[in-house]
C-alpha atoms as a PDB file:
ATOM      1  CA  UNK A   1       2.275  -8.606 -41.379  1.00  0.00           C
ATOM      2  CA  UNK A   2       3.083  -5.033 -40.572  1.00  0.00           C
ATOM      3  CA  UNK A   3       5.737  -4.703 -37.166  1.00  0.00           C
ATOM      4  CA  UNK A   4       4.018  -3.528 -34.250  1.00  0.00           C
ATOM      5  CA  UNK A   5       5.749  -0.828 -32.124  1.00  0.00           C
ATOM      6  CA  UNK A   6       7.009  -1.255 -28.610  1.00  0.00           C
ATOM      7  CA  UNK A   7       4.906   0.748 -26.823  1.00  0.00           C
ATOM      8  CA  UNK A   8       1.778  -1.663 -28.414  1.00  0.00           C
ATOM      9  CA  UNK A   9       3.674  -4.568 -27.070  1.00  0.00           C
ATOM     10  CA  UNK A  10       4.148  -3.387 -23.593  1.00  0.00           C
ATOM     11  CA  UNK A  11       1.005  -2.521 -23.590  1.00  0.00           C
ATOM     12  CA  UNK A  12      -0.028  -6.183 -24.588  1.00  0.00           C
ATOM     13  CA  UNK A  13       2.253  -7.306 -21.595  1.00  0.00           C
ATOM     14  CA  UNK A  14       0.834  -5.364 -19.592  1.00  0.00           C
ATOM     15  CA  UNK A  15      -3.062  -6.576 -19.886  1.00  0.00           C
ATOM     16  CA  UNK A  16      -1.887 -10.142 -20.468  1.00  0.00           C
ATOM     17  CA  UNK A  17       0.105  -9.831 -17.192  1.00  0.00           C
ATOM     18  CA  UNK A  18      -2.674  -8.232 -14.986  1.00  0.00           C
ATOM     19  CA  UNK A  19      -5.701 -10.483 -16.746  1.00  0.00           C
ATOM     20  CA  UNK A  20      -7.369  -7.221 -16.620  1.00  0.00           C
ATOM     21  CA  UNK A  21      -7.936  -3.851 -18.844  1.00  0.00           C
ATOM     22  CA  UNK A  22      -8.687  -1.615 -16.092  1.00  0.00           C
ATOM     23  CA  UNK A  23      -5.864  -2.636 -13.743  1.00  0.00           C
ATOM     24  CA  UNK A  24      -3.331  -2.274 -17.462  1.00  0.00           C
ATOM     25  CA  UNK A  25      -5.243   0.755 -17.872  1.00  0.00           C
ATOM     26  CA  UNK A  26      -4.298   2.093 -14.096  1.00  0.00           C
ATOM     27  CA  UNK A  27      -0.913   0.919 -14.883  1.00  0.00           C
ATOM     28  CA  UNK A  28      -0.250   2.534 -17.542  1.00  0.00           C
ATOM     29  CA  UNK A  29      -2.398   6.244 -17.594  1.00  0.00           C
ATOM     30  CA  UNK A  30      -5.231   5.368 -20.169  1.00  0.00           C
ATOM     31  CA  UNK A  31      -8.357   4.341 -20.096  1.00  0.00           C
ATOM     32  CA  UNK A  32      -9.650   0.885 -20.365  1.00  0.00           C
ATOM     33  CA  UNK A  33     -11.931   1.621 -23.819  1.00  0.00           C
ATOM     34  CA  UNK A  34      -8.860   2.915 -25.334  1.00  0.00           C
ATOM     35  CA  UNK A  35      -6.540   0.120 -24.345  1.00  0.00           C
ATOM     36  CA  UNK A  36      -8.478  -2.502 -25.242  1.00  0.00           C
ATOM     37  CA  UNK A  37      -8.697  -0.357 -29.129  1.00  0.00           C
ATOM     38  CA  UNK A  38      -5.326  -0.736 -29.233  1.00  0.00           C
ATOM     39  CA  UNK A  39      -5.114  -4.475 -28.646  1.00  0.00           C
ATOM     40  CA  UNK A  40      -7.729  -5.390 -31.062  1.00  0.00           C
ATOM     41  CA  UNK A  41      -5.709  -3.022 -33.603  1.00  0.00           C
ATOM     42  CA  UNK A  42      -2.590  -4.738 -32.354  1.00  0.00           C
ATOM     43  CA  UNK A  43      -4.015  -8.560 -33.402  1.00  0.00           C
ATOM     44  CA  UNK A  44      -5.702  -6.808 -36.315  1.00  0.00           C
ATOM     45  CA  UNK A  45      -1.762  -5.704 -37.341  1.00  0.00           C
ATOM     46  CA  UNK A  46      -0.476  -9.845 -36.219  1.00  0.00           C
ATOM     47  CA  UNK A  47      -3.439 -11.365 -37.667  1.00  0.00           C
ATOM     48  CA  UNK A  48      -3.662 -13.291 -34.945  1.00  0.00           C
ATOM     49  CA  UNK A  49      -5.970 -13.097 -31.585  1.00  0.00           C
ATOM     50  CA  UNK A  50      -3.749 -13.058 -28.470  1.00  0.00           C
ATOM     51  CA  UNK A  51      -6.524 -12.350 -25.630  1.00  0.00           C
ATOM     52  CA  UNK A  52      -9.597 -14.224 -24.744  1.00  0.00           C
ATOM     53  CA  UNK A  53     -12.221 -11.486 -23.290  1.00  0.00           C
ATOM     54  CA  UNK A  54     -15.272 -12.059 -21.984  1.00  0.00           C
ATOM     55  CA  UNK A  55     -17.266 -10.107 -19.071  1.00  0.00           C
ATOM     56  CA  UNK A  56     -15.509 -11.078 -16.247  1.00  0.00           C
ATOM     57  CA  UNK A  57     -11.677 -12.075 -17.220  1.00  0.00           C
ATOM     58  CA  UNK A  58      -9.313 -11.553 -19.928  1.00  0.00           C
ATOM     59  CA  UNK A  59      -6.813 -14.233 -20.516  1.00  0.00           C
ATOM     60  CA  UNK A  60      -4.027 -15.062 -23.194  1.00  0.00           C
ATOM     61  CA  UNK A  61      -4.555 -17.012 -26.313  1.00  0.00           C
ATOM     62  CA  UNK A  62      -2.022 -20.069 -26.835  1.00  0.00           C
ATOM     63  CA  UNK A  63      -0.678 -17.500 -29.482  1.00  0.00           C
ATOM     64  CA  UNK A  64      -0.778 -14.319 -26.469  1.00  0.00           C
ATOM     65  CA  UNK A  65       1.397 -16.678 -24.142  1.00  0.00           C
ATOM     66  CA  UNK A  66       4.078 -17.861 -26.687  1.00  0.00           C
ATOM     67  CA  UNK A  67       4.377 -14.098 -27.003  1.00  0.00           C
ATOM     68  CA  UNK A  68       4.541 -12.954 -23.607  1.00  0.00           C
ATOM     69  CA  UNK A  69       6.941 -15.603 -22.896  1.00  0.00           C
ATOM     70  CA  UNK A  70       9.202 -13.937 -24.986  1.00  0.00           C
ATOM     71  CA  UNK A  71       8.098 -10.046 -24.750  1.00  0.00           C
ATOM     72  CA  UNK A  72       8.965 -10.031 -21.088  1.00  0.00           C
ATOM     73  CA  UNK A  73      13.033 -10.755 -20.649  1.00  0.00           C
ATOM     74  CA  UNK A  74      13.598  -8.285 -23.574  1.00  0.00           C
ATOM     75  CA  UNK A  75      11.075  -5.667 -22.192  1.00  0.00           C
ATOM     76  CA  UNK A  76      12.790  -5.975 -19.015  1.00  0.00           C
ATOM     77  CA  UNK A  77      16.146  -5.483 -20.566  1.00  0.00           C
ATOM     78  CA  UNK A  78      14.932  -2.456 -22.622  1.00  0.00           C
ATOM     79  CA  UNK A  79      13.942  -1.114 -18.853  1.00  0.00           C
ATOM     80  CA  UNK A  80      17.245  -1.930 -17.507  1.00  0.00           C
ATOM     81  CA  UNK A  81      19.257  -0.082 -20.049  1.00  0.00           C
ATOM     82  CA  UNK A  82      17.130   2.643 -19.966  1.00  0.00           C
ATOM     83  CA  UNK A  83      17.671   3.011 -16.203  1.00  0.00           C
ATOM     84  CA  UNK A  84      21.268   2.765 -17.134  1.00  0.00           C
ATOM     85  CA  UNK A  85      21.336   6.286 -18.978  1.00  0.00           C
ATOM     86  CA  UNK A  86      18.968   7.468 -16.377  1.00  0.00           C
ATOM     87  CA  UNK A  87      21.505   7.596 -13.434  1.00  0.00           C
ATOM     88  CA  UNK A  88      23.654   9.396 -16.014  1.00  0.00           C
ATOM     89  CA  UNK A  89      21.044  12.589 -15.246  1.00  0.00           C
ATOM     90  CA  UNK A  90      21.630  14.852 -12.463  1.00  0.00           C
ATOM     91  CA  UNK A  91      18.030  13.653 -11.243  1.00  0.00           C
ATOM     92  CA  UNK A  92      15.847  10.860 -12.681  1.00  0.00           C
ATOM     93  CA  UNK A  93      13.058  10.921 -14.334  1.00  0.00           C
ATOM     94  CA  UNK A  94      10.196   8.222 -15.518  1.00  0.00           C
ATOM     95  CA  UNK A  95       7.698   7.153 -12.666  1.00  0.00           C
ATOM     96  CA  UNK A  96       7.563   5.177  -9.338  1.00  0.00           C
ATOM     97  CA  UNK A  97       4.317   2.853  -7.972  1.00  0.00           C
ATOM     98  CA  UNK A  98       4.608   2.110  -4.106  1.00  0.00           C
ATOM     99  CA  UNK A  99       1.935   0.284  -2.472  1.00  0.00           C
ATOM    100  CA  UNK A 100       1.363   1.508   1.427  1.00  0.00           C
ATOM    101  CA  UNK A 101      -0.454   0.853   4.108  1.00  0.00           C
ATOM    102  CA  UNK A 102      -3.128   3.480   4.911  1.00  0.00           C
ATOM    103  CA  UNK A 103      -1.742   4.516   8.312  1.00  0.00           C
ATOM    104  CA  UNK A 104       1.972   3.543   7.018  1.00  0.00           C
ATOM    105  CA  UNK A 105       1.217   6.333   4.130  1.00  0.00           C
ATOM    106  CA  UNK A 106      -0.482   9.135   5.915  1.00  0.00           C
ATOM    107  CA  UNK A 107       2.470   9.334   8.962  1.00  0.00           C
ATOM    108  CA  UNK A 108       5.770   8.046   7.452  1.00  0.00           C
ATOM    109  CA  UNK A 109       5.704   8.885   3.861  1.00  0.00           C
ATOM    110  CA  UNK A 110       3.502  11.898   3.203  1.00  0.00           C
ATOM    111  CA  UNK A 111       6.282  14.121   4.996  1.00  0.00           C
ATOM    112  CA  UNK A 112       8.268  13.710   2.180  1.00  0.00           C
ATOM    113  CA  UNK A 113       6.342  14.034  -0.996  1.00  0.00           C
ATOM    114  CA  UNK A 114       6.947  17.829  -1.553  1.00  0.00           C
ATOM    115  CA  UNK A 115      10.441  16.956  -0.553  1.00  0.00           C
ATOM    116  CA  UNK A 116      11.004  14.162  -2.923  1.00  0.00           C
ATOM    117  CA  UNK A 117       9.221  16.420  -5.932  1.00  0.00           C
ATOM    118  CA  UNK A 118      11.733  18.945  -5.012  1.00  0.00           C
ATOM    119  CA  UNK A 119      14.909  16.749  -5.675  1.00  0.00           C
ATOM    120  CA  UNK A 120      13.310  14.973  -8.019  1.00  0.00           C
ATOM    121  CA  UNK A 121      10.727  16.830 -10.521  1.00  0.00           C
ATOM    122  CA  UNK A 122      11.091  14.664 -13.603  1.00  0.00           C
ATOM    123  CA  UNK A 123       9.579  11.586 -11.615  1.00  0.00           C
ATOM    124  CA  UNK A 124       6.020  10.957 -11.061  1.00  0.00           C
ATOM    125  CA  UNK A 125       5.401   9.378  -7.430  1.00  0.00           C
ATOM    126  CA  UNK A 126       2.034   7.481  -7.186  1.00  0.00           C
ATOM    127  CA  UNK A 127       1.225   5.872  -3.740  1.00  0.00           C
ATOM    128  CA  UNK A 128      -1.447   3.018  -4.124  1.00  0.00           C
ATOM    129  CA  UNK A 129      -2.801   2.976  -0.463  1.00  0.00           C
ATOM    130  CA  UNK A 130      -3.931  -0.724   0.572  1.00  0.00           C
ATOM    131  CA  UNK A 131      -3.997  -2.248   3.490  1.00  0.00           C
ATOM    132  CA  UNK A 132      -4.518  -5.885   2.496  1.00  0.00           C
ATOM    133  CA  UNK A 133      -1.514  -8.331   1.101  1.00  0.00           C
ATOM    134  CA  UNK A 134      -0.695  -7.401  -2.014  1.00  0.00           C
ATOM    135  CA  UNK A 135       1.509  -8.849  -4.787  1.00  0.00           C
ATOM    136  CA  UNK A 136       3.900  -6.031  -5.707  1.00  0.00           C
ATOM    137  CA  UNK A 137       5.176  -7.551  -8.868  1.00  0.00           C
ATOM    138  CA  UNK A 138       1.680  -8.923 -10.741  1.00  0.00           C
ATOM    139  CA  UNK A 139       0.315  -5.652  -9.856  1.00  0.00           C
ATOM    140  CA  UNK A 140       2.930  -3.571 -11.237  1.00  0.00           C
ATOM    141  CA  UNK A 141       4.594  -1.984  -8.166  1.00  0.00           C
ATOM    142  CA  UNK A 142       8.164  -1.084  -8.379  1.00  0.00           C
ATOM    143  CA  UNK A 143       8.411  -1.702  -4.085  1.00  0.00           C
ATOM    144  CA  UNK A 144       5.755  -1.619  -1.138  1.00  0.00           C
ATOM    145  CA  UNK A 145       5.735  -1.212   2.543  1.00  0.00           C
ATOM    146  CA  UNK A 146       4.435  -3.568   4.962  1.00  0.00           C
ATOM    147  CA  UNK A 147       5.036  -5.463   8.374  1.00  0.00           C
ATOM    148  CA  UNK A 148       8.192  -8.252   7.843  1.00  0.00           C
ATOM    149  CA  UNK A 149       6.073 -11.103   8.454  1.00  0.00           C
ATOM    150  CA  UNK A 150       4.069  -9.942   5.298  1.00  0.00           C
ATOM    151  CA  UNK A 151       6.818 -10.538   2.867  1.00  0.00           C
ATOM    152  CA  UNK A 152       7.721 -12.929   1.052  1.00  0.00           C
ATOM    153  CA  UNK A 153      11.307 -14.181   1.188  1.00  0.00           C
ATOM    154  CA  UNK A 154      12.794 -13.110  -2.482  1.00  0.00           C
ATOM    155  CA  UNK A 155      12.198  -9.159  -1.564  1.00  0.00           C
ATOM    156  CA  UNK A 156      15.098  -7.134  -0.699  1.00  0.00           C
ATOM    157  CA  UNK A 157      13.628  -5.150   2.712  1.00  0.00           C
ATOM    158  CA  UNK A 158      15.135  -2.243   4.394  1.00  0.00           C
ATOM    159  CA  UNK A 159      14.196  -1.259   7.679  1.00  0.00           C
ATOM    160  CA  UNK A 160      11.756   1.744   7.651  1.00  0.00           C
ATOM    161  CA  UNK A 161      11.234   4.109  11.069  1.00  0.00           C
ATOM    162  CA  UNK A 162       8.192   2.406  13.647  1.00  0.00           C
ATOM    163  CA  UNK A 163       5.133   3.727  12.892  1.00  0.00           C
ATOM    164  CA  UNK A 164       3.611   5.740  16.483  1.00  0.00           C
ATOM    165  CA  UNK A 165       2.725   3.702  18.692  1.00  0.00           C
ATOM    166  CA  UNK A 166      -1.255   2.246  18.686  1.00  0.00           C
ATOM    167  CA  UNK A 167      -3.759   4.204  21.612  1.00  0.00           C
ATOM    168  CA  UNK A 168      -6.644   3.401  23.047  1.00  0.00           C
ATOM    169  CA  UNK A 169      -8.975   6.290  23.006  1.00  0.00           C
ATOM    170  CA  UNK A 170     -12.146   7.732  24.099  1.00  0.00           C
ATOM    171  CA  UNK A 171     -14.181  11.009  24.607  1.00  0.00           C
ATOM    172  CA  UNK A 172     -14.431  12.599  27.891  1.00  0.00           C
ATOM    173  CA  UNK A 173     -18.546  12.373  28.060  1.00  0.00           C
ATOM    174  CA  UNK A 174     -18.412   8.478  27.014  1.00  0.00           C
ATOM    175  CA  UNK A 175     -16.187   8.589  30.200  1.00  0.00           C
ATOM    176  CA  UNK A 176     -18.338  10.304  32.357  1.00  0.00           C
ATOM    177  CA  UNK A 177     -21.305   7.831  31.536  1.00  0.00           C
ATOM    178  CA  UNK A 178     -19.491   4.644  30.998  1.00  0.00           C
ATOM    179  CA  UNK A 179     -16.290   5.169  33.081  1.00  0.00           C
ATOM    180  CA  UNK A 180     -12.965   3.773  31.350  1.00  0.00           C
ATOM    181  CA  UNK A 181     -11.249   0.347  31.547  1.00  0.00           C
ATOM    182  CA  UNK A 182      -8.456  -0.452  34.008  1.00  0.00           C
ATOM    183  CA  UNK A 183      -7.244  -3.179  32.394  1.00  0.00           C
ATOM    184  CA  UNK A 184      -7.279  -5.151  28.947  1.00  0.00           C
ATOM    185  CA  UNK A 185      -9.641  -7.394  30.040  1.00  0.00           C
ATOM    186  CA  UNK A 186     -12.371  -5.016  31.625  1.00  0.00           C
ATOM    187  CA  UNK A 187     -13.380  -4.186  27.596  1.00  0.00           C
ATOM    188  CA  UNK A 188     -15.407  -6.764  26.973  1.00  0.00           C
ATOM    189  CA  UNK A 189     -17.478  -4.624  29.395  1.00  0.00           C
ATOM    190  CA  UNK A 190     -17.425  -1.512  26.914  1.00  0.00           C
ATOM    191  CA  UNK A 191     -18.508  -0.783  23.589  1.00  0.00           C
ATOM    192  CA  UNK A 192     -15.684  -0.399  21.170  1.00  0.00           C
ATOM    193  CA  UNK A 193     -15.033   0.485  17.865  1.00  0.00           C
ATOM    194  CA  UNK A 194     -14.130  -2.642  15.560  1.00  0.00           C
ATOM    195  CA  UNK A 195     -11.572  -2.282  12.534  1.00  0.00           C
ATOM    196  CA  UNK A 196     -12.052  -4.655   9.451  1.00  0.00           C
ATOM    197  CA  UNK A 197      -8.951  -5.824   7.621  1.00  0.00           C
ATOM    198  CA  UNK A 198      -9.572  -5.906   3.950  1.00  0.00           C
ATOM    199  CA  UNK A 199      -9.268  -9.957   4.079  1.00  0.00           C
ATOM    200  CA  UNK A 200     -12.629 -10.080   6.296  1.00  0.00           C
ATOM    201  CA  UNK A 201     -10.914 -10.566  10.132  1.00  0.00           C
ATOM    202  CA  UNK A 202     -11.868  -8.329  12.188  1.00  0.00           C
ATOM    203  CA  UNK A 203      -8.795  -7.187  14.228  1.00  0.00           C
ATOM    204  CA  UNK A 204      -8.327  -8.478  17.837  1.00  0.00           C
ATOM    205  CA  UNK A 205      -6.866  -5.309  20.061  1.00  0.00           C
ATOM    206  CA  UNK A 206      -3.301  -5.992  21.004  1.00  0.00           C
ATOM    207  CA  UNK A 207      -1.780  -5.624  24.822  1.00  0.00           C
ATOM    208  CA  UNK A 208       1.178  -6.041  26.354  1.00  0.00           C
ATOM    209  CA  UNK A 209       0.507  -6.776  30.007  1.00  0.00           C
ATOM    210  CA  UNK A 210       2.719  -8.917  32.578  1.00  0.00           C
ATOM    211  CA  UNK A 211       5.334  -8.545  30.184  1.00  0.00           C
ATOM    212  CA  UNK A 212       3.196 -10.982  27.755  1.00  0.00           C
ATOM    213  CA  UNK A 213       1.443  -9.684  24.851  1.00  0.00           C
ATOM    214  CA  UNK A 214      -2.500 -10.504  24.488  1.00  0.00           C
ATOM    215  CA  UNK A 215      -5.202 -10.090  22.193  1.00  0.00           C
ATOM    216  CA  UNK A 216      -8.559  -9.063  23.156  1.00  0.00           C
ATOM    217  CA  UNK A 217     -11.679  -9.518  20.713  1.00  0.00           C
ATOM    218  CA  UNK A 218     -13.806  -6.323  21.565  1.00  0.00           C
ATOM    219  CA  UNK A 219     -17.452  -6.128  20.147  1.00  0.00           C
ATOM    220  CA  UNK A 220     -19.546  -2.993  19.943  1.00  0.00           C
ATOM    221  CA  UNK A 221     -22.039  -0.872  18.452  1.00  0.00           C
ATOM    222  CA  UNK A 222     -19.285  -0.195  14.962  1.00  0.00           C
ATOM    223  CA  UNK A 223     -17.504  -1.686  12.795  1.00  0.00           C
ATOM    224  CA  UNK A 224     -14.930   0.234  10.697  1.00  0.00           C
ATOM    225  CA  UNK A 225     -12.614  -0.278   8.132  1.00  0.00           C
ATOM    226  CA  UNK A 226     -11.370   3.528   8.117  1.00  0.00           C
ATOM    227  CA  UNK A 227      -9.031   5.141  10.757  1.00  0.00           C
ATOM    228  CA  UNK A 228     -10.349   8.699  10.002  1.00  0.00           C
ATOM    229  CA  UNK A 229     -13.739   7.482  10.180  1.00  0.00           C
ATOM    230  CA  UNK A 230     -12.928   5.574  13.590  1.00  0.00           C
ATOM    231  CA  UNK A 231     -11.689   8.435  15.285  1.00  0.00           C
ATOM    232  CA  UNK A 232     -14.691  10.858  14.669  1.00  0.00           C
ATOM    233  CA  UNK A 233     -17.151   7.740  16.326  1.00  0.00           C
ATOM    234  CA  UNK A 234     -14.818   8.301  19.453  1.00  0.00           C
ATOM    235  CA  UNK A 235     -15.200  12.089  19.197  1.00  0.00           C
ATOM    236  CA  UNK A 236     -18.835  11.578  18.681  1.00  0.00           C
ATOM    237  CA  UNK A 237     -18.628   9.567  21.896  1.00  0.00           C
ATOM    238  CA  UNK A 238     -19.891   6.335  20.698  1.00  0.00           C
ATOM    239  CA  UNK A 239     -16.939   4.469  22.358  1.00  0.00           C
ATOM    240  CA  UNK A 240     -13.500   3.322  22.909  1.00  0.00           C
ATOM    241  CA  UNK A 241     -11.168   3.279  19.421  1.00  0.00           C
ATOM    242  CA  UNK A 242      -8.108   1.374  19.026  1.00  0.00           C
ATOM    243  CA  UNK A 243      -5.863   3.997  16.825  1.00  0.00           C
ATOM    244  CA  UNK A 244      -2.569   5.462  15.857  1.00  0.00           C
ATOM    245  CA  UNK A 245      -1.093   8.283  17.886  1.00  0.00           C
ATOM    246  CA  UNK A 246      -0.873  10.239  14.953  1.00  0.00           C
ATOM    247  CA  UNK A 247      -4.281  10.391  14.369  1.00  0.00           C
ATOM    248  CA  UNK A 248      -5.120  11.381  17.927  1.00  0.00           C
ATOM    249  CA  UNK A 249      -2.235  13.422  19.592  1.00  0.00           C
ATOM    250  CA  UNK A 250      -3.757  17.154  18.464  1.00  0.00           C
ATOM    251  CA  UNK A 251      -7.609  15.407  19.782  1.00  0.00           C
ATOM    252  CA  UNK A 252      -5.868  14.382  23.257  1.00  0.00           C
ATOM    253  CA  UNK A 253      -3.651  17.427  23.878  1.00  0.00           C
ATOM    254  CA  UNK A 254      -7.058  20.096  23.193  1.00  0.00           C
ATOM    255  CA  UNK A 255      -9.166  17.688  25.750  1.00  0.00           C
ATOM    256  CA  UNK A 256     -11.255  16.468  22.845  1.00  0.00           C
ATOM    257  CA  UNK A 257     -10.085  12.713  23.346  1.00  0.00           C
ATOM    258  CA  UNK A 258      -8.479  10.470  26.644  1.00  0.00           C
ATOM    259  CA  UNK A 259      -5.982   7.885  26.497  1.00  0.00           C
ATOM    260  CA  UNK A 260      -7.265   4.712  28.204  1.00  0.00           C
ATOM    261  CA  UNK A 261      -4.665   1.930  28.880  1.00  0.00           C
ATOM    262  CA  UNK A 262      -1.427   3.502  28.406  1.00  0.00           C
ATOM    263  CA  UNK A 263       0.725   1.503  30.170  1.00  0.00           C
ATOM    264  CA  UNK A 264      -0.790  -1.326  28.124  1.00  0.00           C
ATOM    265  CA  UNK A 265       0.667  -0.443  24.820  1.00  0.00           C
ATOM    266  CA  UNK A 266       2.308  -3.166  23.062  1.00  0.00           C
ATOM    267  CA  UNK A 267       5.825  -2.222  21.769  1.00  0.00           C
ATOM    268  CA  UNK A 268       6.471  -0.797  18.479  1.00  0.00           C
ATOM    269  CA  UNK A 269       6.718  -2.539  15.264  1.00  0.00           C
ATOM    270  CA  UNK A 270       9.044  -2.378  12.644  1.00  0.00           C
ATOM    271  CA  UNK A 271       7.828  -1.524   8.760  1.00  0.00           C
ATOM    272  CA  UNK A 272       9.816  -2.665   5.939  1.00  0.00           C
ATOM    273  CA  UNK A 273       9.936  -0.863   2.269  1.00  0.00           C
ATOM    274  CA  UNK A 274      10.034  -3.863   0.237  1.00  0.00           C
ATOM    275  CA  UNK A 275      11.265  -4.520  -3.697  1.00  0.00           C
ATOM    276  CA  UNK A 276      12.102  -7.732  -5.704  1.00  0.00           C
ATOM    277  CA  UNK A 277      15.358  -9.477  -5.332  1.00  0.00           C
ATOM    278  CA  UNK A 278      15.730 -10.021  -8.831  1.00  0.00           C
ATOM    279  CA  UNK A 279      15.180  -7.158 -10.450  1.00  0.00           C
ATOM    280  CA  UNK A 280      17.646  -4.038 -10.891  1.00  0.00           C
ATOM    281  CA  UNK A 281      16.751  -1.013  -8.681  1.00  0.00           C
ATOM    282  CA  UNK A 282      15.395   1.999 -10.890  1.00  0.00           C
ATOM    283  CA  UNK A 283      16.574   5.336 -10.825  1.00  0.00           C
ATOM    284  CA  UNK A 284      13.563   7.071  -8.986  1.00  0.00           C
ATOM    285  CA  UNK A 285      13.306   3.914  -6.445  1.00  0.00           C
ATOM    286  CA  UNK A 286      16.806   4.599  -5.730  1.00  0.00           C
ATOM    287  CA  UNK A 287      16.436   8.250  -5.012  1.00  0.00           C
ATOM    288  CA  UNK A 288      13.137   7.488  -2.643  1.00  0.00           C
ATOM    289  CA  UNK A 289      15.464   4.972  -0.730  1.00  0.00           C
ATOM    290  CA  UNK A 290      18.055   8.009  -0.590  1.00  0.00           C
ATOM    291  CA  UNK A 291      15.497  10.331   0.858  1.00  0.00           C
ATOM    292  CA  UNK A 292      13.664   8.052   3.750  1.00  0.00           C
ATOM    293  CA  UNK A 293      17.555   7.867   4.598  1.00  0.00           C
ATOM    294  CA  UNK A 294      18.200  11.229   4.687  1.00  0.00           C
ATOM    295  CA  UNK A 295      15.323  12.167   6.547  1.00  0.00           C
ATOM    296  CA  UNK A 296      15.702   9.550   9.422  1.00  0.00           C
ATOM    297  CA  UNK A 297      12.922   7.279   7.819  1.00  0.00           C
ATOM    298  CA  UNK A 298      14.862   4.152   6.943  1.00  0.00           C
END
């Protein structure tokens, strides 16, 4: 049996892990045709099969999950002392996965990507924008960002800056032809622009009102999954959308857009950048920490 090399068996971790070429493949910077070569070349090498493929899943043989049983604690090691002598440079290098909300990605973190490749050009930052639950570890994220009732209770979470605050808007001719609500309740009586969570719900806008907060199911003519795309409909006029200031403050101040139900705003909530308890911090995750810090994010 000739020794495979490391980089065959992370690799082989890697798939096995995700159940999935492409996802190993995204992972890891290849393609998905040449990963998979290199796995039948790697059981060619063991003389023994260690996935199961078929059209729709890959899965470890007996054999694959004796091995990654034992690949993973040493690969993991291997990581950890190489992060070691990383922190020994005057900046780190290797690369860093985060996982972000859409919104959460567009106004808190894309300030600082020209910063961050500045103090830190030997690291490659890829942002993985998703706005469904996601798990950060089987999917090969070194941290994510999300609400703190999203996460799960073994991730270390530090405090990130509130994300603007959520407006109701609309154009000035739907306003002129349809008027504008007074209160929460009155938009049942408008049309509004839905958004779609990537489970399937369909959100329910949020108030605060009374000093209570309340969620109102609004129907209308669209459905949206897209903030972008959500606040063109209201500049096209085709009704009220539910959106983040950030997205709308140049539209209101040039007249373009209204705010509707401003004293209704619910109050802000607080996003969390989120990594595993259990596992050490790497170099480049540590110097993004350092950064949101240092520029008033966390």
């Amino acid at each position: 049996m000739k020794t495979p090399d490391l980089d065959d068996l992370a690799a082989f971790a890697c798939v096995a892990k995700h159940r999935s070429f492409r996802k190993a493949a995204q992972e890891r910077g290849v393609s998905a045709s040449a990963l998979s070569h290199a796995m039948r070349a790697l059981e060619q090498r063991l003389d023994l099969r260690l996935l199961n493929r078929s059209t729709r899943s890959v899965t470890p043989t007996d054999a694959g999950e004796r091995l990654l049983t034992r690949l993973m604690p040493a690969l993991d090691e291997i990581h950890a002392g190489l992060d070691d002598i990383n922190a020994l440079r005057d900046t780190p290098s290797g690369s860093l996965r985060l996982n972000v909300p859409r919104p959460a990605a567009a106004l808190l973190l894309a300030p600082l990507f020209a910063r961050f490749h500045q103090a830190c050009p030997d690291v490659r930052l890829e942002v993985v924008t998703d706005d469904g639950l996601v798990d950060i570890v089987r999917d090969g994220f070194d941290a994510g960002v999300r609400y703190g009732e999203s996460l799960a209770q073994d991730m270390i979470a530090i405090p990130l800056r509130p994300l603007p605050r959520m407006n109701v808007v609309a154009a000035p001719a739907y306003a002129e032809h349809h008027g504008l609500p007074r209160t929460p309740g009155e938009l049942k009586n408008h049309a509004c622009i839905g958004r779609r969570f990537p489970s399937g719900a369909v959100y329910a806008w949020e108030f605060a009102q009374d000093g209570e907060m309340l969620s109102v199911a609004v129907d209308g003519p669209l459905l949206l999954d897209d903030e972008d795309l959500m606040v063109s409909a209201a500049l096209d006029g085709v009704g009220l959308a539910y959106v983040y200031e950030g997205r709308v403050s140049q539209a209101v101040a040039e007249g373009r857009l209204l705010r509707v139900l401003e004293e209704c705003h619910p109050p802000l909530e607080s996003l969390f950048l989120y990594y595993p308890s259990g596992r050490r911090q790497p170099a480049p995750l540590r110097a993004f920490i350092n950064l949101l810090r240092e520029m008033g994010r966390a």
